[in-house]
PDB file of N, CA and C in Angstrom:
ATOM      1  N   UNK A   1     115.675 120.812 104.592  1.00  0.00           N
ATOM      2  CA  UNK A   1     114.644 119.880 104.993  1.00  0.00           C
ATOM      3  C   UNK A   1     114.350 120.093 106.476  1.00  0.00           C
ATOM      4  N   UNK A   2     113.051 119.989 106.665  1.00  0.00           N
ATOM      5  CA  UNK A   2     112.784 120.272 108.405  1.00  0.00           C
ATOM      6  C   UNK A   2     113.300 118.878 108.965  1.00  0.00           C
ATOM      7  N   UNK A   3     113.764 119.279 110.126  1.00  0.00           N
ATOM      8  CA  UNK A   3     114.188 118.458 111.578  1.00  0.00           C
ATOM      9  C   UNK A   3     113.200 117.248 111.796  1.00  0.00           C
ATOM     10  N   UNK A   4     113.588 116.216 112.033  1.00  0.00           N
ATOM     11  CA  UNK A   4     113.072 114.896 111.803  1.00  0.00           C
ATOM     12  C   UNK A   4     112.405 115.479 113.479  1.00  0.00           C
ATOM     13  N   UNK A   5     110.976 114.533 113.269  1.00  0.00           N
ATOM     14  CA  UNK A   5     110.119 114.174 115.029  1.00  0.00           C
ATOM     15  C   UNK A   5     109.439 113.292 114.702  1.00  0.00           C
ATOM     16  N   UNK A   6     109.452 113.230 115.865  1.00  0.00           N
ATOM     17  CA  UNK A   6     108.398 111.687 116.111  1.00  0.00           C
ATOM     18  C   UNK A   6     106.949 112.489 116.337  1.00  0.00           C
ATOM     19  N   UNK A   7     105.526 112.275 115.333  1.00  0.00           N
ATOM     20  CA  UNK A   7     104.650 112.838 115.667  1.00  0.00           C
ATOM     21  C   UNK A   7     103.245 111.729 116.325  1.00  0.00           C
ATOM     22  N   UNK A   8     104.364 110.068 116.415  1.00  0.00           N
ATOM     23  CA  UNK A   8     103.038 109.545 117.231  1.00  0.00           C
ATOM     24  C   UNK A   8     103.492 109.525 118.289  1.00  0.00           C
ATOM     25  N   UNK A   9     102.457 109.669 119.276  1.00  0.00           N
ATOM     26  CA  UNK A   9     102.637 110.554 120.319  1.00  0.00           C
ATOM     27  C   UNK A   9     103.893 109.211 121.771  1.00  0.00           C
ATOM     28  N   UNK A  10     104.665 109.321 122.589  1.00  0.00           N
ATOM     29  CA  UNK A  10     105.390 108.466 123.326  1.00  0.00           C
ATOM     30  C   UNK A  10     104.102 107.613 124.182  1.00  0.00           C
ATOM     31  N   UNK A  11     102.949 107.835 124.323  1.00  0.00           N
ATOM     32  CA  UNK A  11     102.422 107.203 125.001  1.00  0.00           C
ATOM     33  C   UNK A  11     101.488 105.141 124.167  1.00  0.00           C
ATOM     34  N   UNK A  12     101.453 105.889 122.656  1.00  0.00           N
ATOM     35  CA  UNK A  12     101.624 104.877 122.048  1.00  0.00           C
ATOM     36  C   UNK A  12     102.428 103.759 121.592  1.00  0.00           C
ATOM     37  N   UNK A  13     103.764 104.778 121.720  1.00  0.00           N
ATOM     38  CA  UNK A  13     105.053 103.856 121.387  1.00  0.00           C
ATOM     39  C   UNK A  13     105.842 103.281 122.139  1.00  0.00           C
ATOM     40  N   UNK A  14     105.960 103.954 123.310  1.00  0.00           N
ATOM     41  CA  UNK A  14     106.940 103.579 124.183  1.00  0.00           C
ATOM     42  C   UNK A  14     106.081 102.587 125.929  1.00  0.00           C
ATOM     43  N   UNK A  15     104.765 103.191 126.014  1.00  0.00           N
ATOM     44  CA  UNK A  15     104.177 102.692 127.349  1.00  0.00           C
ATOM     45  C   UNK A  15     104.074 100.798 127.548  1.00  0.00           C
ATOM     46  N   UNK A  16     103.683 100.438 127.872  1.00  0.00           N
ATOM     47  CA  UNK A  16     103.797  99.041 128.341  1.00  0.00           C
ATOM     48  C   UNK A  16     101.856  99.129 127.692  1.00  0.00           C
ATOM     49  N   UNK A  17     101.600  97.596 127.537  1.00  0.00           N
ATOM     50  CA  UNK A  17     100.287  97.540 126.687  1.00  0.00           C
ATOM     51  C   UNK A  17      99.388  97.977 127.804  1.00  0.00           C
ATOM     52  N   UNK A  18      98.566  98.686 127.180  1.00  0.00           N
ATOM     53  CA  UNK A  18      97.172  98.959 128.172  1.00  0.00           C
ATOM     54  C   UNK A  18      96.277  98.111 128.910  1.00  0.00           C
ATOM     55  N   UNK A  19      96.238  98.462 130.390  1.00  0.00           N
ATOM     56  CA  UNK A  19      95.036  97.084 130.579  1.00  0.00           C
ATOM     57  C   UNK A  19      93.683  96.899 129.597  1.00  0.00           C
ATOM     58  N   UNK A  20      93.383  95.569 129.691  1.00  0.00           N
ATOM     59  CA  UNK A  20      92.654  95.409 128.766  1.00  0.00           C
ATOM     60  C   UNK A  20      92.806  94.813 126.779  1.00  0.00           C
ATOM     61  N   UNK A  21      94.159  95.210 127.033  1.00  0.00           N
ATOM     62  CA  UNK A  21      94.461  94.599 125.375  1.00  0.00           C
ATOM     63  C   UNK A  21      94.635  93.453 124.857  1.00  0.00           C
ATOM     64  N   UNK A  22      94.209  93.030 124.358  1.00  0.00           N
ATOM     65  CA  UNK A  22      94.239  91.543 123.462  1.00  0.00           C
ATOM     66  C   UNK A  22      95.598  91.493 123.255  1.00  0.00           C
ATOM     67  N   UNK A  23      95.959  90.364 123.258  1.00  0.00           N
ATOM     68  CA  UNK A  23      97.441  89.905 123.024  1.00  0.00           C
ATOM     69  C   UNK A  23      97.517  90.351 121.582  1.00  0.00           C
ATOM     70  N   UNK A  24      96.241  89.719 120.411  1.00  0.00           N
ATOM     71  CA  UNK A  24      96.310  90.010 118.613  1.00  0.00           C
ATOM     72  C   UNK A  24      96.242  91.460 118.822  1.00  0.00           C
ATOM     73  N   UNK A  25      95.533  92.188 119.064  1.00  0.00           N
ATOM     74  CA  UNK A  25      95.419  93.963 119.387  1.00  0.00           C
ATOM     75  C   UNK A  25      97.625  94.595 119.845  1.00  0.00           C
ATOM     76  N   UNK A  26      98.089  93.811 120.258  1.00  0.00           N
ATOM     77  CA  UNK A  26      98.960  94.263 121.141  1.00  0.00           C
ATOM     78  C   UNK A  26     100.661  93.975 119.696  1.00  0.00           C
ATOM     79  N   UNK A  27     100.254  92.759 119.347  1.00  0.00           N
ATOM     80  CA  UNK A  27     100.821  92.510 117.871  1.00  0.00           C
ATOM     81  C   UNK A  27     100.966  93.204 116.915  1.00  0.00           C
ATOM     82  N   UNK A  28      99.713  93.633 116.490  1.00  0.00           N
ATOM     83  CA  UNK A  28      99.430  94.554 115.977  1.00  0.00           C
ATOM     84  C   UNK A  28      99.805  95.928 115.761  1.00  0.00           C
ATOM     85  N   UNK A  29      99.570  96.015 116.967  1.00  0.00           N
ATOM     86  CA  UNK A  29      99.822  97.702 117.362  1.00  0.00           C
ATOM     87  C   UNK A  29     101.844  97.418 117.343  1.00  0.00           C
ATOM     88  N   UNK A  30     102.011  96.462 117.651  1.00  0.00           N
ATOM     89  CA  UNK A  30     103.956  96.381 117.632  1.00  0.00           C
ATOM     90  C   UNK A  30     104.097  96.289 116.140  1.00  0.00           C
ATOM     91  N   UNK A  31     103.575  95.797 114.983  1.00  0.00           N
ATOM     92  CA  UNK A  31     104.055  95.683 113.723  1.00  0.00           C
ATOM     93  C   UNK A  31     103.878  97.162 113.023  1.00  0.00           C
ATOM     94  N   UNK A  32     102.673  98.050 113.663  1.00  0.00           N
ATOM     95  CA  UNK A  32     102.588  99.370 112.722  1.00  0.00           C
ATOM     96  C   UNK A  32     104.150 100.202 113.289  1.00  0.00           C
ATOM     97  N   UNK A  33     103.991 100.131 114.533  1.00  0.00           N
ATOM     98  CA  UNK A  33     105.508 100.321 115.413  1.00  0.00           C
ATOM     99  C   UNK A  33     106.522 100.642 114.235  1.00  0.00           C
ATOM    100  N   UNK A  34     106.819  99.233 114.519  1.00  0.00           N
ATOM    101  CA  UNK A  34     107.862  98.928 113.440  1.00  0.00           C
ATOM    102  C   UNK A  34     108.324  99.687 112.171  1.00  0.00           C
ATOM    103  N   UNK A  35     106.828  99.801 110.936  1.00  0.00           N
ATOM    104  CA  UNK A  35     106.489 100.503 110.214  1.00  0.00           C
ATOM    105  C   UNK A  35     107.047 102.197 110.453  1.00  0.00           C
ATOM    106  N   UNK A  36     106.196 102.503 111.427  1.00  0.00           N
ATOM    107  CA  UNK A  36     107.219 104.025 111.490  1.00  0.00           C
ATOM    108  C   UNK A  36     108.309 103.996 111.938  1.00  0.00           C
ATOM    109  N   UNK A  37     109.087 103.147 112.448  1.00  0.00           N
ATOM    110  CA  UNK A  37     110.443 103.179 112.813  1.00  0.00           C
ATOM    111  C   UNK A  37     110.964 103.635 111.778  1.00  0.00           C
ATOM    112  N   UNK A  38     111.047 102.260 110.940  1.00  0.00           N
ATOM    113  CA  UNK A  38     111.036 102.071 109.127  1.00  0.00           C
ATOM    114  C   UNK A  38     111.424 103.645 108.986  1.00  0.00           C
ATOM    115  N   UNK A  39     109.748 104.040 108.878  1.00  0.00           N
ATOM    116  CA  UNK A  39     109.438 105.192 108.071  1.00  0.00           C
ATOM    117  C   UNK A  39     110.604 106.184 108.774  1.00  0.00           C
ATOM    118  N   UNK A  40     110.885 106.394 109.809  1.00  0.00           N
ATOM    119  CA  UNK A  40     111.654 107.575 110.437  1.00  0.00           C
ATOM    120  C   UNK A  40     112.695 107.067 109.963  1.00  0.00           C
ATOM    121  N   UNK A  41     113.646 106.275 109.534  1.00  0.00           N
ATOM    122  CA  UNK A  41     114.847 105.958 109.167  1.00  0.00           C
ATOM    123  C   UNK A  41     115.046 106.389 107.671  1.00  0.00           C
ATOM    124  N   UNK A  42     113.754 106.313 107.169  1.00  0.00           N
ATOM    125  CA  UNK A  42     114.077 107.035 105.881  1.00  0.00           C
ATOM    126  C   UNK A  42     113.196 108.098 105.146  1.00  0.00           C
ATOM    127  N   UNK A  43     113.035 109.295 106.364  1.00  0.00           N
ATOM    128  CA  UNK A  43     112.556 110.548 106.619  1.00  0.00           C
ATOM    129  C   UNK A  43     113.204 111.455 105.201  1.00  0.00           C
ATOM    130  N   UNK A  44     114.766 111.211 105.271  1.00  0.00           N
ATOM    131  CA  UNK A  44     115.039 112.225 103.987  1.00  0.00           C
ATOM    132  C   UNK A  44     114.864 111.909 102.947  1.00  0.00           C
ATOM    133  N   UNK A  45     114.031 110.696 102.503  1.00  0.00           N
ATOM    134  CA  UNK A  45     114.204 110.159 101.229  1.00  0.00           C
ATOM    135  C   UNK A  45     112.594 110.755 100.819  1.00  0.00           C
ATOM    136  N   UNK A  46     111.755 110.971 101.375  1.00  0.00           N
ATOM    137  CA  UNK A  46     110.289 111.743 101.179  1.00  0.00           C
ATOM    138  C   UNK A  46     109.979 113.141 101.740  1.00  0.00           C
ATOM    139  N   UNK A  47     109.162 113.220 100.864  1.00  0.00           N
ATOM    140  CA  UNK A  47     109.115 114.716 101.210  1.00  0.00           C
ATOM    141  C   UNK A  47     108.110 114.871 102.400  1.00  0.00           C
ATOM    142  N   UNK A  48     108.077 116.415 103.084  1.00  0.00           N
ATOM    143  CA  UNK A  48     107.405 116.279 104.649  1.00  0.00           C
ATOM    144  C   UNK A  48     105.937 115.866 104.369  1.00  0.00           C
ATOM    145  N   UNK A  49     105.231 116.067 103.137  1.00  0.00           N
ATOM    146  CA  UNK A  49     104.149 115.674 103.006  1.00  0.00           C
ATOM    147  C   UNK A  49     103.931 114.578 103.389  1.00  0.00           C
ATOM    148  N   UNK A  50     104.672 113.975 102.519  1.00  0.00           N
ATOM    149  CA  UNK A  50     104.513 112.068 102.224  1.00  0.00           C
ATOM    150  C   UNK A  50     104.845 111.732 104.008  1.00  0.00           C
ATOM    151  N   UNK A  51     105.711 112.256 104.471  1.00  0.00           N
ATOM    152  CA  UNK A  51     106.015 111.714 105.902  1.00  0.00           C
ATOM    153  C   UNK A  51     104.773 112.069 106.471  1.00  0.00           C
ATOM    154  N   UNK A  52     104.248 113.124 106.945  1.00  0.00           N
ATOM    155  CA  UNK A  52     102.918 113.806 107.789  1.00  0.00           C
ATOM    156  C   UNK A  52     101.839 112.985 107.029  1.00  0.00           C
ATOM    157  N   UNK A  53     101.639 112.771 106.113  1.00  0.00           N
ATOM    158  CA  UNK A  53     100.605 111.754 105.453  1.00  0.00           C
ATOM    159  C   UNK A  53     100.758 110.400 106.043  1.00  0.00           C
ATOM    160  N   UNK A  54     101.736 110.019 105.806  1.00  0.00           N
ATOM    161  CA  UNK A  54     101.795 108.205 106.574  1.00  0.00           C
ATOM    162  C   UNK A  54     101.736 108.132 108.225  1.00  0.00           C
ATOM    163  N   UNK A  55     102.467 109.470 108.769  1.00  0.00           N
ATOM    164  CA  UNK A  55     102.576 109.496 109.915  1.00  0.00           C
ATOM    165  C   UNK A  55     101.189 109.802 110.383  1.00  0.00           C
ATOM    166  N   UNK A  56     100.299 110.406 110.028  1.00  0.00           N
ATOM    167  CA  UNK A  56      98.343 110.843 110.434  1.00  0.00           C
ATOM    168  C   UNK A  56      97.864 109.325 110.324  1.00  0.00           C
ATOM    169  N   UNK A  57      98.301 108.968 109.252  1.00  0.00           N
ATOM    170  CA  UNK A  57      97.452 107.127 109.106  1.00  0.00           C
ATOM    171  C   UNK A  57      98.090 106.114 110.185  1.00  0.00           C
ATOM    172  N   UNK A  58      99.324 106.007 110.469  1.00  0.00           N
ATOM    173  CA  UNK A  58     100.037 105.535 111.116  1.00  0.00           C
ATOM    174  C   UNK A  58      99.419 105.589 112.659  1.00  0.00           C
ATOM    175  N   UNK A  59      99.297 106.742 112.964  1.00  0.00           N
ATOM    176  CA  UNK A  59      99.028 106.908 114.530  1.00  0.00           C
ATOM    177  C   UNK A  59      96.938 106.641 114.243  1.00  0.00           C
ATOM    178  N   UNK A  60      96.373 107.215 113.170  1.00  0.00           N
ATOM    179  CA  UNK A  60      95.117 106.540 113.210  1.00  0.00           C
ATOM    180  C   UNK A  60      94.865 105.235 113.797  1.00  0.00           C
ATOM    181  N   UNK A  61      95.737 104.494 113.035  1.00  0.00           N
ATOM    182  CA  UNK A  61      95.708 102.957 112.490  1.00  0.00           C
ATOM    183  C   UNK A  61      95.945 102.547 114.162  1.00  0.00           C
ATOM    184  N   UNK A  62      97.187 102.950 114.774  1.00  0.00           N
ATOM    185  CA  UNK A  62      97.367 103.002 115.962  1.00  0.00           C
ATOM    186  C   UNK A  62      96.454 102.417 117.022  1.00  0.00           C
ATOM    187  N   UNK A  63      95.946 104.150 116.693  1.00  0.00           N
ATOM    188  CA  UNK A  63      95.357 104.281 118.217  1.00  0.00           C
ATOM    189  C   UNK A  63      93.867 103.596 118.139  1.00  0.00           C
ATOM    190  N   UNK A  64      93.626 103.378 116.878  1.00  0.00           N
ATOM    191  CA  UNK A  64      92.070 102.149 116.741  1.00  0.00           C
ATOM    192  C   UNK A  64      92.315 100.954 116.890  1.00  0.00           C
ATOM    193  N   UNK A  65      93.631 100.807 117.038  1.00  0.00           N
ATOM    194  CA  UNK A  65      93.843  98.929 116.935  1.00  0.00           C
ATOM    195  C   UNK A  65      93.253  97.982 117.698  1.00  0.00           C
ATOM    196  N   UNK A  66      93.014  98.841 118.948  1.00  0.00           N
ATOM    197  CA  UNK A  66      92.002  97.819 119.984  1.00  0.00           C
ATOM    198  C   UNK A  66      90.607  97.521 119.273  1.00  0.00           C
ATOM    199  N   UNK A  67      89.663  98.337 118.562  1.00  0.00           N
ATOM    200  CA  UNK A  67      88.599  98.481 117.974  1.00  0.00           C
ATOM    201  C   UNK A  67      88.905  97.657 116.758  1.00  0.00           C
ATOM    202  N   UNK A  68      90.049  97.523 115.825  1.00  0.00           N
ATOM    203  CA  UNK A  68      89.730  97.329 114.779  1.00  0.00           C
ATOM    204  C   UNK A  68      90.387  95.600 114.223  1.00  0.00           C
ATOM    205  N   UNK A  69      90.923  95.252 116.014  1.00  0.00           N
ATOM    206  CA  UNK A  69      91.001  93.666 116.233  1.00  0.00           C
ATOM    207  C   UNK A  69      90.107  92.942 116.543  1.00  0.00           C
ATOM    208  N   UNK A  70      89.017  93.750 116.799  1.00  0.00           N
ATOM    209  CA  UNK A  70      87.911  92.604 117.600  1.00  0.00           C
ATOM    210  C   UNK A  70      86.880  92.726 116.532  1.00  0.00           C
ATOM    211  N   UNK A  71      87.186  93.392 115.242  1.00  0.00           N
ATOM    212  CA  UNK A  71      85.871  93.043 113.907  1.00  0.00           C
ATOM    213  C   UNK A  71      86.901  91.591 113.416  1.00  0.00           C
ATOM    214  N   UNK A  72      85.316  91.212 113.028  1.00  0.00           N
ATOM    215  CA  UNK A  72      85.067  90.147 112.536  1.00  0.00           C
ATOM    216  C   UNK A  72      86.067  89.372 111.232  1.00  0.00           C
ATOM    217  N   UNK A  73      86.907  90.736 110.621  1.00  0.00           N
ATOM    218  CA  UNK A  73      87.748  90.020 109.263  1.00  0.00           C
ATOM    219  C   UNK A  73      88.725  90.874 109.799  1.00  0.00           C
ATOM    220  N   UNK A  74      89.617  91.178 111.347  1.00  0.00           N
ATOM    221  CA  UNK A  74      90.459  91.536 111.671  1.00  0.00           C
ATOM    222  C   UNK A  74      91.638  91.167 110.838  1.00  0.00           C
ATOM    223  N   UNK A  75      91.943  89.835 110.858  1.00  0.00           N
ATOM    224  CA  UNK A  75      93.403  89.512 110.272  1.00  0.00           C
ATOM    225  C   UNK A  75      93.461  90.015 108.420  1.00  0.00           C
ATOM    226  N   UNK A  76      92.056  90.033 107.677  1.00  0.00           N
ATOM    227  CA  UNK A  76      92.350  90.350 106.701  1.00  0.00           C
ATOM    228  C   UNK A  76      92.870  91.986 106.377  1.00  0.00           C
ATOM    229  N   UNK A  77      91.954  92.492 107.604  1.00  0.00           N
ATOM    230  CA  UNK A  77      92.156  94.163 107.513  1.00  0.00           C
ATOM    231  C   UNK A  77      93.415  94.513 107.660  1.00  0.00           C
ATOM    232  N   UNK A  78      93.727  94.169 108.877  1.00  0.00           N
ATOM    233  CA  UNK A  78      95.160  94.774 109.249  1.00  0.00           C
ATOM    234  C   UNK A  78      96.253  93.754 108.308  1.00  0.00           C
ATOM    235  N   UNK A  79      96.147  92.684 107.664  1.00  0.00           N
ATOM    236  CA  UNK A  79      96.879  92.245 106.812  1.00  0.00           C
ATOM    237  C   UNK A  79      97.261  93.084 105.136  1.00  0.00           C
ATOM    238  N   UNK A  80      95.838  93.466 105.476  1.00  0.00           N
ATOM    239  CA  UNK A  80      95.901  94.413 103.987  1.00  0.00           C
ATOM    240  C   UNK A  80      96.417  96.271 104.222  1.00  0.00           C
ATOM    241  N   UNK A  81      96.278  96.124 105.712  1.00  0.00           N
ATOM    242  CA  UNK A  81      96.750  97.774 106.088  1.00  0.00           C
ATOM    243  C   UNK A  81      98.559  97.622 106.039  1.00  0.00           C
ATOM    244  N   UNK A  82      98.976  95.784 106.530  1.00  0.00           N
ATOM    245  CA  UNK A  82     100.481  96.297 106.592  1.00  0.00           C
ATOM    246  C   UNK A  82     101.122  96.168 105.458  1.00  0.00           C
ATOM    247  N   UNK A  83     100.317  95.314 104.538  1.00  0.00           N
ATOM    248  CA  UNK A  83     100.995  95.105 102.883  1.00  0.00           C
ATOM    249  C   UNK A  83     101.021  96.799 102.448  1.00  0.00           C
ATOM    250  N   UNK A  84     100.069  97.702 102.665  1.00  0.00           N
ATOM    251  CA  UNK A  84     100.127  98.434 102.254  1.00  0.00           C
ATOM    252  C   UNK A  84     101.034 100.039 102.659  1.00  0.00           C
ATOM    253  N   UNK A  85     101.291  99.244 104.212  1.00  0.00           N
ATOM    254  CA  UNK A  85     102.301 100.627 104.355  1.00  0.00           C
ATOM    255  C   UNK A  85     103.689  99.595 104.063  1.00  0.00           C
ATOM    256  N   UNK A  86     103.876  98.418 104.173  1.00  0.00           N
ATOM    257  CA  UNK A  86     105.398  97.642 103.712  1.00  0.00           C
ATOM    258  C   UNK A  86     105.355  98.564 101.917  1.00  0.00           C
ATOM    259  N   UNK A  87     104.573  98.501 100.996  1.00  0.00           N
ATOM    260  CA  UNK A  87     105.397  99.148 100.017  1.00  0.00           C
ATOM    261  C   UNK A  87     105.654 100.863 100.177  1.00  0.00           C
ATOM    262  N   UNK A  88     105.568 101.069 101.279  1.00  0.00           N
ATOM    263  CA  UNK A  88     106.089 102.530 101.326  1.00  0.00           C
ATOM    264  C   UNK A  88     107.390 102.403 102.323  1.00  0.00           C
ATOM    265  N   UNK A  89     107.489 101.601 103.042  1.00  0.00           N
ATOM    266  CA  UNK A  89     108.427 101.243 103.935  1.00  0.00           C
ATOM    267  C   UNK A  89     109.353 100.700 103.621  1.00  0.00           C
ATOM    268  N   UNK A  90     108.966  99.653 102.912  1.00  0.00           N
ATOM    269  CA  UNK A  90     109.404  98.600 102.811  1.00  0.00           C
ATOM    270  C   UNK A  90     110.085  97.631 103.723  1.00  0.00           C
ATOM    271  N   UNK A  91     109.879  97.541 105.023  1.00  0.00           N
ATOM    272  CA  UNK A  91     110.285  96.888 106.038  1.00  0.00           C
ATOM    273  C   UNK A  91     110.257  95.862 105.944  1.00  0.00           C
ATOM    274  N   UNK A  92     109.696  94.587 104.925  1.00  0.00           N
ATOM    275  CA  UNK A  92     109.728  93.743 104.629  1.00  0.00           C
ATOM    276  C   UNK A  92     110.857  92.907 104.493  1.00  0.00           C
ATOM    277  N   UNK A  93     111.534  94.323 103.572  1.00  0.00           N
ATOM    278  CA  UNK A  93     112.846  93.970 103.082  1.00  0.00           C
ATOM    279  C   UNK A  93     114.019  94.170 104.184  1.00  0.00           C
ATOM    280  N   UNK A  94     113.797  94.957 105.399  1.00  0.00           N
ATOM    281  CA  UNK A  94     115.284  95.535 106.192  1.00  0.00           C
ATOM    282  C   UNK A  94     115.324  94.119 107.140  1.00  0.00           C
ATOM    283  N   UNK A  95     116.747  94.038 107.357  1.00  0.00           N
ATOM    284  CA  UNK A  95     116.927  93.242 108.573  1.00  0.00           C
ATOM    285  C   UNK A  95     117.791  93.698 109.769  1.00  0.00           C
ATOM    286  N   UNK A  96     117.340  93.363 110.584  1.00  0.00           N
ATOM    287  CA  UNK A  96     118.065  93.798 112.103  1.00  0.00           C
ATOM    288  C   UNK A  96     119.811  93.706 112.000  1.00  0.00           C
ATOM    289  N   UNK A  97     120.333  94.698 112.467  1.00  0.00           N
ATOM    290  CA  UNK A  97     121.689  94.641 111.723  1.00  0.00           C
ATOM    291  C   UNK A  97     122.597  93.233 113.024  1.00  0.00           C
ATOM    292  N   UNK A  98     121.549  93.337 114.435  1.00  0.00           N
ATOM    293  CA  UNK A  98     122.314  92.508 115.151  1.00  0.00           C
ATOM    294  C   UNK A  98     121.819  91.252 114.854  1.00  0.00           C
ATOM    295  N   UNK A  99     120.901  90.645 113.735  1.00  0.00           N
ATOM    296  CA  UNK A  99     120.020  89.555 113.544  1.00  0.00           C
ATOM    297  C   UNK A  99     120.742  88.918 112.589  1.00  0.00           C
ATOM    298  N   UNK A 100     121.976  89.869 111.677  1.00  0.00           N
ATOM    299  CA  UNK A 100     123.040  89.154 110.508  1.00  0.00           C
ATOM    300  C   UNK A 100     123.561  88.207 110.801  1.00  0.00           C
ATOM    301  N   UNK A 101     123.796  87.209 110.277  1.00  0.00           N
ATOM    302  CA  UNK A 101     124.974  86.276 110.511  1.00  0.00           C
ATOM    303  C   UNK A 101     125.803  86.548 109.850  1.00  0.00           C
TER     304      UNK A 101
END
């Protein structure tokens, strides 16, 4: 199996929010986050396709989030974009291992 990477890029993931971002834009963009974390934790369980496929939508989804918070049925869109990468993720289901009681 090829060598796990991170293919959205560090300036999306790691920088401090951009001037200019909506606090809902900034949410947002932290829950798809999440999502590829997810997804990189369980890199060997799919094949590189399925990873390079979620990972192209992933950083899409990304890097439009400023654009695609300020339409008009924002919360339904991106509500229906994270239902739909949670059943590939399923992050729904993981919990923070320091969040156990």
């Amino acid at each position: 199996m090829s060598r796990a990477r991170n293919r959205i890029p560090r300036l999306l993931l790691h920088n401090a929010v951009p001037p200019g971002t909506s606090a809902l834009s900034s949410f947002y963009r932290e829950e798809f986050i999440k999502h590829h974390k997810c997804l990189q934790a369980q890199r060997e369980y799919y094949s590189d396709q399925a990873i390079n496929s979620a990972e192209t939508a992933l950083l899409k989804i990304i890097s439009e989030m400023d654009r695609l918070s300020e339409t008009a049925n924002a919360d339904q869109l991106v509500a229906r974009l994270l239902r739909e990468f949670d059943i590939v993720t399923g992050l729904s289901g993981w919990s923070e291992p320091e969040q156990v009681h």
